[in-house]
Protein backbone atom coordinates (compact mmCIF):
# COMPACT_ATOMS: atom_id res chain seq x y z
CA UNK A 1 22.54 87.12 85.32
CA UNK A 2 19.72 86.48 82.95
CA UNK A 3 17.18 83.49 83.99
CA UNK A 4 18.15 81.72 80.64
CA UNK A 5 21.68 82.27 82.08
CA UNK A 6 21.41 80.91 85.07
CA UNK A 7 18.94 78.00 83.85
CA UNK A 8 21.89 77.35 80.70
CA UNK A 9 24.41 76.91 83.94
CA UNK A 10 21.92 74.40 85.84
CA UNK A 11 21.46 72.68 82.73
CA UNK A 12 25.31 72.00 82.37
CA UNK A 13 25.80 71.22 85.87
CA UNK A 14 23.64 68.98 86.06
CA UNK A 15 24.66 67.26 82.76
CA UNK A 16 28.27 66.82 83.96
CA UNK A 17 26.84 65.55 87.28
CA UNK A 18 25.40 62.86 85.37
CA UNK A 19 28.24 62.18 83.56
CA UNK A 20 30.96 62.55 85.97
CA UNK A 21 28.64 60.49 88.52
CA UNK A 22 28.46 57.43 86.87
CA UNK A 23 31.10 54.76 86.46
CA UNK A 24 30.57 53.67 83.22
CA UNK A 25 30.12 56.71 80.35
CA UNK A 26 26.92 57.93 80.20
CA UNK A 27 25.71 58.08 76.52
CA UNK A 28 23.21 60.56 75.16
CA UNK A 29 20.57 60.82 72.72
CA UNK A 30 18.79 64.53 72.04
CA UNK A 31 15.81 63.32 73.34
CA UNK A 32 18.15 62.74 76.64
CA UNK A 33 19.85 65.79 76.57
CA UNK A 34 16.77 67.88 76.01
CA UNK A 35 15.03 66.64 78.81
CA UNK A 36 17.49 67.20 81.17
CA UNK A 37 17.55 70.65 79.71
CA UNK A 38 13.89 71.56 80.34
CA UNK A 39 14.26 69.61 83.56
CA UNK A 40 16.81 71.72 84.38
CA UNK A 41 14.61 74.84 83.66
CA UNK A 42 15.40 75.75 80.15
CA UNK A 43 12.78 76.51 77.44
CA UNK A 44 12.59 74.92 74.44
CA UNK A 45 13.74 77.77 72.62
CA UNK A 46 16.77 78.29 75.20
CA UNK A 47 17.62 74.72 74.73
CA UNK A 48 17.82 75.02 71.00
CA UNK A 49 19.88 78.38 71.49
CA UNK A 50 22.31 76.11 73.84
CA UNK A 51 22.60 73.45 70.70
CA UNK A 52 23.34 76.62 68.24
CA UNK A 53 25.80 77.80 70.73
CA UNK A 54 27.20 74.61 70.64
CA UNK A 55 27.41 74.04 66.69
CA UNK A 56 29.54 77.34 67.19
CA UNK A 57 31.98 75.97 69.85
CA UNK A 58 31.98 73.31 67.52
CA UNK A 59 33.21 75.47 64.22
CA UNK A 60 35.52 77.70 65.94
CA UNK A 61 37.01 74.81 67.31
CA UNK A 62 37.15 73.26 64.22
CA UNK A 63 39.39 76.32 62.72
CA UNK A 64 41.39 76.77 65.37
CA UNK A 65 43.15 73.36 64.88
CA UNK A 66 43.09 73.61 61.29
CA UNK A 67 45.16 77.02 61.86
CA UNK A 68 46.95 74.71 64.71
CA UNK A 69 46.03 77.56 67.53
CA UNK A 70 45.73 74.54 69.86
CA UNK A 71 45.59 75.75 72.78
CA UNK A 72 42.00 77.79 71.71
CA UNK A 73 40.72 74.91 69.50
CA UNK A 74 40.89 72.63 72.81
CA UNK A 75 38.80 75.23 75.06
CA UNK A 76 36.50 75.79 72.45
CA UNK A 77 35.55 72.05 71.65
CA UNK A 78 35.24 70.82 74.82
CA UNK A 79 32.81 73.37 75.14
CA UNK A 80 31.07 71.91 72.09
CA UNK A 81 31.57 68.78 73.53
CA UNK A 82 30.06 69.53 76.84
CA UNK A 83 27.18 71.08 75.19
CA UNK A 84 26.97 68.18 72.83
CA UNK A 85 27.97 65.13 74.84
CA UNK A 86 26.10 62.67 72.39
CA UNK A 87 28.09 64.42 68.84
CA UNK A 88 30.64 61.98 67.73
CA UNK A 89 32.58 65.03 65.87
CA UNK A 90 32.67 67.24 68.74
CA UNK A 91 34.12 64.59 70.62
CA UNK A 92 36.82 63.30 68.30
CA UNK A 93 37.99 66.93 67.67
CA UNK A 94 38.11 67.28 71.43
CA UNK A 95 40.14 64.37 71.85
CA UNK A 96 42.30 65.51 68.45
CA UNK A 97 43.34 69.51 70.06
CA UNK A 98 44.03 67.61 73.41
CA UNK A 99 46.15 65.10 71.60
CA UNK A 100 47.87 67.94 69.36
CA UNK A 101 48.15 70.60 72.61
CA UNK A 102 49.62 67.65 74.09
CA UNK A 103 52.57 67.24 71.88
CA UNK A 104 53.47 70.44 71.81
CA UNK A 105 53.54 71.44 75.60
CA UNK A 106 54.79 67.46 76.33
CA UNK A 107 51.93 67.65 78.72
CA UNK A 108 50.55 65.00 80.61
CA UNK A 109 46.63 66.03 81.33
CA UNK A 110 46.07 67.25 77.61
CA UNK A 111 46.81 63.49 77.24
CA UNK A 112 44.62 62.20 79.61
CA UNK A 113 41.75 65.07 78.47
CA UNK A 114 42.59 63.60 75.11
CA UNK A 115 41.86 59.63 75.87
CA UNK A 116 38.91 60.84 78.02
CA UNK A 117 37.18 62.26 74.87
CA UNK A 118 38.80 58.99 72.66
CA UNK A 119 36.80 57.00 74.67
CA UNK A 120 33.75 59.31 74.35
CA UNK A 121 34.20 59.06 70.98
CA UNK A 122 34.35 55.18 71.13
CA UNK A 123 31.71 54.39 73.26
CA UNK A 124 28.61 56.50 70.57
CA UNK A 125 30.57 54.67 67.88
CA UNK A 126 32.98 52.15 68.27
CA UNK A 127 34.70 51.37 64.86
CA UNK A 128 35.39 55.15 64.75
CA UNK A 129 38.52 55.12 62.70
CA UNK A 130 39.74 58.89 63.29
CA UNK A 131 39.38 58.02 67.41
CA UNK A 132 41.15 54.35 66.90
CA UNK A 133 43.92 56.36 65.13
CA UNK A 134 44.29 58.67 67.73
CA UNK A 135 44.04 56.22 70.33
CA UNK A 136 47.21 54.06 69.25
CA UNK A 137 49.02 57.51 68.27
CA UNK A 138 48.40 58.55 72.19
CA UNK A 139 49.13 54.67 73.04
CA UNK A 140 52.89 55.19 71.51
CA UNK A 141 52.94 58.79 72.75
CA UNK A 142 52.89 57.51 76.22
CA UNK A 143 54.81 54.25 75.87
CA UNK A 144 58.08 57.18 74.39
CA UNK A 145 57.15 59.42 77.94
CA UNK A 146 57.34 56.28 80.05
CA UNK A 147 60.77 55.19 78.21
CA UNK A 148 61.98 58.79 78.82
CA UNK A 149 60.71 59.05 82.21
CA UNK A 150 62.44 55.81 82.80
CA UNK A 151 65.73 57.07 80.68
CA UNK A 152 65.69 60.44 83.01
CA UNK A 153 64.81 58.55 86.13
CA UNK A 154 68.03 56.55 85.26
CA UNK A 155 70.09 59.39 84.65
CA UNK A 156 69.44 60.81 87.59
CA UNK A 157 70.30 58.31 89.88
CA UNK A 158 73.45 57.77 87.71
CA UNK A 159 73.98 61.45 88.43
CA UNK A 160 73.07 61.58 92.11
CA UNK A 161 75.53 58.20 92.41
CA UNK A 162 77.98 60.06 90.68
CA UNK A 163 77.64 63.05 92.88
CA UNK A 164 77.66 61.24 95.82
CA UNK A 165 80.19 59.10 94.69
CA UNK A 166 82.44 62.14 93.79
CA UNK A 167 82.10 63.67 97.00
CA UNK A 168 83.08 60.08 98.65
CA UNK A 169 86.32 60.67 96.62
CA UNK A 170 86.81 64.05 97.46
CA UNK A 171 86.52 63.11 100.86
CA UNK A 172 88.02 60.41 101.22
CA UNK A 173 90.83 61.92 99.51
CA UNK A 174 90.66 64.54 101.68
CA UNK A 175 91.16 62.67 104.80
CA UNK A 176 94.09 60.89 103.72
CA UNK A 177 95.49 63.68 103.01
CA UNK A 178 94.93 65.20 106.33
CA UNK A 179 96.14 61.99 107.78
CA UNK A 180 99.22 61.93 106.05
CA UNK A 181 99.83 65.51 106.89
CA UNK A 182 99.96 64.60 110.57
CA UNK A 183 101.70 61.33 109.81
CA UNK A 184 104.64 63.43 108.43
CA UNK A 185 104.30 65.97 111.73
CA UNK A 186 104.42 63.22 114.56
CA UNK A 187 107.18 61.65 112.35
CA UNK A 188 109.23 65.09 112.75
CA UNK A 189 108.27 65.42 116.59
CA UNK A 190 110.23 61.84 116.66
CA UNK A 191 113.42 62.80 114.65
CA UNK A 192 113.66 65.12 116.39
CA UNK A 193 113.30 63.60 120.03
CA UNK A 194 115.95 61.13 118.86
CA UNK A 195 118.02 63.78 118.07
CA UNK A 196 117.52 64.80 121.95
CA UNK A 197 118.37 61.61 122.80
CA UNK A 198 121.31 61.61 120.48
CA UNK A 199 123.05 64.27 122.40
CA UNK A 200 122.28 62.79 126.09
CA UNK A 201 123.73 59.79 125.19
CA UNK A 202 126.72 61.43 123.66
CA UNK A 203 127.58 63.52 127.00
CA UNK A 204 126.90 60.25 129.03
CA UNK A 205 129.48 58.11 127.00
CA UNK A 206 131.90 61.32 127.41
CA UNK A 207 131.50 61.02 131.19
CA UNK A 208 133.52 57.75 132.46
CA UNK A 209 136.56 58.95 130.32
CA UNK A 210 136.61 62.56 132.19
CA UNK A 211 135.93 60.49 135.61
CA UNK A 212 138.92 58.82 134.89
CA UNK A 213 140.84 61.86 133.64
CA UNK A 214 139.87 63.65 136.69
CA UNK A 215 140.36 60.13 139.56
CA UNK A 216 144.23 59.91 138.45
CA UNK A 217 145.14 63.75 139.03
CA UNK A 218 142.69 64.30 141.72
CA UNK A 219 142.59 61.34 143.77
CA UNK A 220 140.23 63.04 147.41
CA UNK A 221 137.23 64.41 145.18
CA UNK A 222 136.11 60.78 145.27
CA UNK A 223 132.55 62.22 146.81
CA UNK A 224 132.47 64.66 143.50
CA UNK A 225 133.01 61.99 141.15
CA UNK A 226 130.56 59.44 142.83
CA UNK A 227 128.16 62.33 142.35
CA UNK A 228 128.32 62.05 138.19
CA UNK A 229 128.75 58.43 138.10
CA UNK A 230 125.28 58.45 139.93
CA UNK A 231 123.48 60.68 138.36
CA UNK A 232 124.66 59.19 134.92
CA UNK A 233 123.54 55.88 135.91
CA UNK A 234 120.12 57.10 137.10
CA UNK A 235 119.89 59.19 133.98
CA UNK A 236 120.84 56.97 131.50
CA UNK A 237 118.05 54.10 133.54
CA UNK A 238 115.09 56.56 132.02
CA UNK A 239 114.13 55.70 128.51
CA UNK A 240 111.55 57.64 127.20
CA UNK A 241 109.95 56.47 123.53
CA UNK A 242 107.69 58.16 121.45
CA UNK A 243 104.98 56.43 123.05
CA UNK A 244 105.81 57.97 126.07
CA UNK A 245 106.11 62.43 124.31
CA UNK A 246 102.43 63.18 125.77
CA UNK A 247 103.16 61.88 128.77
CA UNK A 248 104.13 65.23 130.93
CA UNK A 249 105.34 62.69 133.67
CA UNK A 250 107.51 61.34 132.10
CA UNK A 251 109.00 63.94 130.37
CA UNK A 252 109.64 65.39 133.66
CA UNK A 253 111.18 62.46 135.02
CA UNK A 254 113.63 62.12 132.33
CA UNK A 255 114.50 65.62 132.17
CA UNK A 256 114.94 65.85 135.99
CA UNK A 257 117.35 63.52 135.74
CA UNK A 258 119.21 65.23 133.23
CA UNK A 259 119.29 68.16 134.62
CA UNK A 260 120.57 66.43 137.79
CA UNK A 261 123.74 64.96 135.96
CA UNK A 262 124.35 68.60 134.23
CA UNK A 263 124.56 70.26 137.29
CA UNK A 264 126.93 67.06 139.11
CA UNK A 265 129.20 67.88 136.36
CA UNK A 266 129.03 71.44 136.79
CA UNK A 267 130.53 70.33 140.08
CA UNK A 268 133.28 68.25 138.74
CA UNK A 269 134.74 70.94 136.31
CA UNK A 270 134.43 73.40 139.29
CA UNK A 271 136.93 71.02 141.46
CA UNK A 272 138.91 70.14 138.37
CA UNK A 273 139.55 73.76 138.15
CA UNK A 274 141.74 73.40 141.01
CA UNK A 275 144.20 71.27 139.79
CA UNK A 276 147.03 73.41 137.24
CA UNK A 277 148.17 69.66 135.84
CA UNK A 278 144.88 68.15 135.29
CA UNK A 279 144.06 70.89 132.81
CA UNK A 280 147.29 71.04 131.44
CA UNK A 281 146.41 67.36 130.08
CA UNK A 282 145.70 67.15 126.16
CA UNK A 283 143.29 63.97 127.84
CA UNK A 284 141.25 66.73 129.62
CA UNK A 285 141.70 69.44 127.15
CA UNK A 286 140.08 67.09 124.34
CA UNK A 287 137.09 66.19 126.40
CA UNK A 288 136.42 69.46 127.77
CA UNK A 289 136.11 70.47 123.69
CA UNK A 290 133.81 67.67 123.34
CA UNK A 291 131.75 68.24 126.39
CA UNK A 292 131.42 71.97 125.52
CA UNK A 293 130.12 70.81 121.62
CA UNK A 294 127.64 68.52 123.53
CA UNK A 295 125.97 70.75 125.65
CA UNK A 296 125.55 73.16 122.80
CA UNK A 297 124.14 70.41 120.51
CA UNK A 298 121.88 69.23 123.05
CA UNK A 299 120.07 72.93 123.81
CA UNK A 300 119.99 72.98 119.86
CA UNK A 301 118.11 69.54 119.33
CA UNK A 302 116.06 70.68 122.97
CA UNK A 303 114.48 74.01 120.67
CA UNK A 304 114.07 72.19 117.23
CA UNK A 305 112.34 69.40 119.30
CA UNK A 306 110.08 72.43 120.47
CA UNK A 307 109.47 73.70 117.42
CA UNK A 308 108.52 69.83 116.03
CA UNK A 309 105.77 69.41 118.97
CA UNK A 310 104.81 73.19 118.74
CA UNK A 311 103.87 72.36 114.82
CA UNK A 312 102.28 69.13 115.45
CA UNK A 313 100.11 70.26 118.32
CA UNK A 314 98.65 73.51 116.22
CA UNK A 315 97.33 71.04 113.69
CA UNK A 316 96.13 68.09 115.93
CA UNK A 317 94.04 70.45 117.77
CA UNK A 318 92.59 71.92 114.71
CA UNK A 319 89.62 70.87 112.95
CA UNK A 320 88.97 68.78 111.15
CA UNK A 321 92.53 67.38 112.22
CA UNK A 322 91.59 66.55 115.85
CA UNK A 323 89.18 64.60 114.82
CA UNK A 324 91.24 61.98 113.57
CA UNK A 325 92.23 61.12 117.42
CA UNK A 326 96.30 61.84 117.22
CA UNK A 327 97.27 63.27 120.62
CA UNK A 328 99.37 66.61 121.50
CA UNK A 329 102.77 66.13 122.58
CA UNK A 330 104.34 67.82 125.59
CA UNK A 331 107.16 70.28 125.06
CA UNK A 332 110.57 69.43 127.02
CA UNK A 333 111.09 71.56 129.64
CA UNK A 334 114.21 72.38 131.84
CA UNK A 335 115.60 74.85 134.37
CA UNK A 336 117.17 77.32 132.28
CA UNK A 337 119.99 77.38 135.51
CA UNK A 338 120.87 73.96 134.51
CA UNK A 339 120.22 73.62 131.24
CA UNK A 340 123.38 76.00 130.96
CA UNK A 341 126.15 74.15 129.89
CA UNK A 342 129.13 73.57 132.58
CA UNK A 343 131.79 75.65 132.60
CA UNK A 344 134.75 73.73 130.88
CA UNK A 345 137.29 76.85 130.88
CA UNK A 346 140.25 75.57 132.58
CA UNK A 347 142.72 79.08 131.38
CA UNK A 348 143.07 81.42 134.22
């Protein structure tokens, strides 16, 4: 680098560090500017090549915005302006390309490049009517950019509301739906336990007509027959509601004791076997039809009750369902010996 280069460079460094370093604006006359010039190690002669440079910043500039080529008419006047910090025209076109490059990019720091150089402008002369201009045109160009900063900011929290508040609705949706799903499931898993229930009742209120069928023809199988009425009594004692289908113990319980009065009865049809009249009977005859229905309706309602709690469970225990705290059921279980039904064939 040339030594008029490098003292040119000083020279503007330390003119900016003078400018830049004070508070309030520095202004400049050329008696000013030169001194800091030769201070700063330039010749005369360099320092009046530096102002000639300048003057053709300055007109280059100049027809760069008058051709609109904003973008090169800002670089090259602020260049003029740099080199010229004391010309009031090199620092109102400044302020003018920022103010221009401004409105086309909508950008923010070619305004505040462009006020910077309005107030440059306004501080060497203060009635400057082009700068005054341009300072109320920037003043409304800001006060639209903070209305539709303030418009966007608004629409974007009505959007993020509304995205959020869509997704609430989705959700919320979607958990009532999921709710309702299992709602209908448990309510099948109870039909159908009633159903159960249905059909254990039914052979229980069958059972003191064939005890009484069976006492009059068969009057010494009193031990056979206290045998059912027992078992019916302790079977029919066990209620089990839907409260009580995840309770395993239960469930048990219950069908322990129906299995008990199956296989009692199993025992009474074996003994009423050996009596020719007591089958002959259209008494016995009838309720060995019912009985028989019964016992098939009962391992029917048994399986579909299965099938209900099978259903439920695969969806309580899936997620997201089992989050939503319904409990599994238990399946009810018997011993497939006794959960035949009793022979009721009386025909040799």
């Amino acid at each position: 680098m040339a030594q008029s280069d490098q003292a040119l460079e000083s020279y503007l460094k330390k003119l900016m560090d003078i400018q830049y370093g004070n508070r309030e604006e520095q202004q400049f006359t050329q008696e000013d500017l030169k001194n800091i010039a030769l201070e700063a190690g330039l010749t005369e002669s360099a320092w009046q090549k530096s102002q000639q440079k300048a003057q053709q910043h300055l007109q280059r500039g100049t027809a760069y915005l008058n051709a609109q080529n904003y973008d090169d008419a800002a670089n090259e006047l602020e260049n003029a302006a740099s080199l010229m910090p004391h010309d009031t025209e090199a620092n109102y076109l400044a302020a003018k390309a920022f103010l221009f490059r401004g409105n086309h990019y909508n950008r923010t720091t070619d305004y505040d490049r462009s006020e910077y150089y309005i107030n440059r402008t306004l501080g060497i002369a203060p009635a400057h009517p082009g700068a005054m201009q341009l300072k109320t045109e920037l003043n409304n160009k800001r006060r639209v950019l903070s209305n539709e900063t303030e418009r966007k900011s608004r629409s974007n929290k009505f959007t993020k509301w509304g995205i959020i508040g869509g997704l609430a609705i989705v959700f919320i949706a979607g958990y009532f739906n999921i709710y309702n799903s299992m709602v209908g499931l448990e309510e099948k898993v109870n039909s159908a336990w009633a159903q159960v229930e249905n059909q254990y009742q039914r052979r229980a209120d069958l059972i003191p007509n064939l005890v009484k069928t069976v006492e009059g023809a068969a009057n010494y199988e009193r031990e056979t027959l206290n045998e059912v009425v027992n078992a019916r009594a302790a079977a029919t004692s066990i209620q089990v509601d839907v409260d009580d289908l995840g309770d395993a113990a239960k469930l048990a319980e219950y069908a322990q004791a129906q299995e008990q009065l199956g296989g009692s009865l199993n025992r009474l049809i074996a003994v009423a076997e050996q009596y020719p009249d007591l089958r002959a009977t259209e008494n016995f005859r009838d309720l060995q039809n019912q009985l028989e229905g019964t016992e098939n309706r009962i391992s029917t309602e048994r399986r579909r009750f299965n099938e209900s709690v099978q259903n439920y469970n695969a969806k309580a225990r899936r997620f997201p369902n089992n989050l939503l705290g319904f409990d599994t059921k238990e399946y009810f279980s018997t011993d497939p010996a006794n959960a035949l039904p009793p022979s009721v064939n009386f025909n040799e």
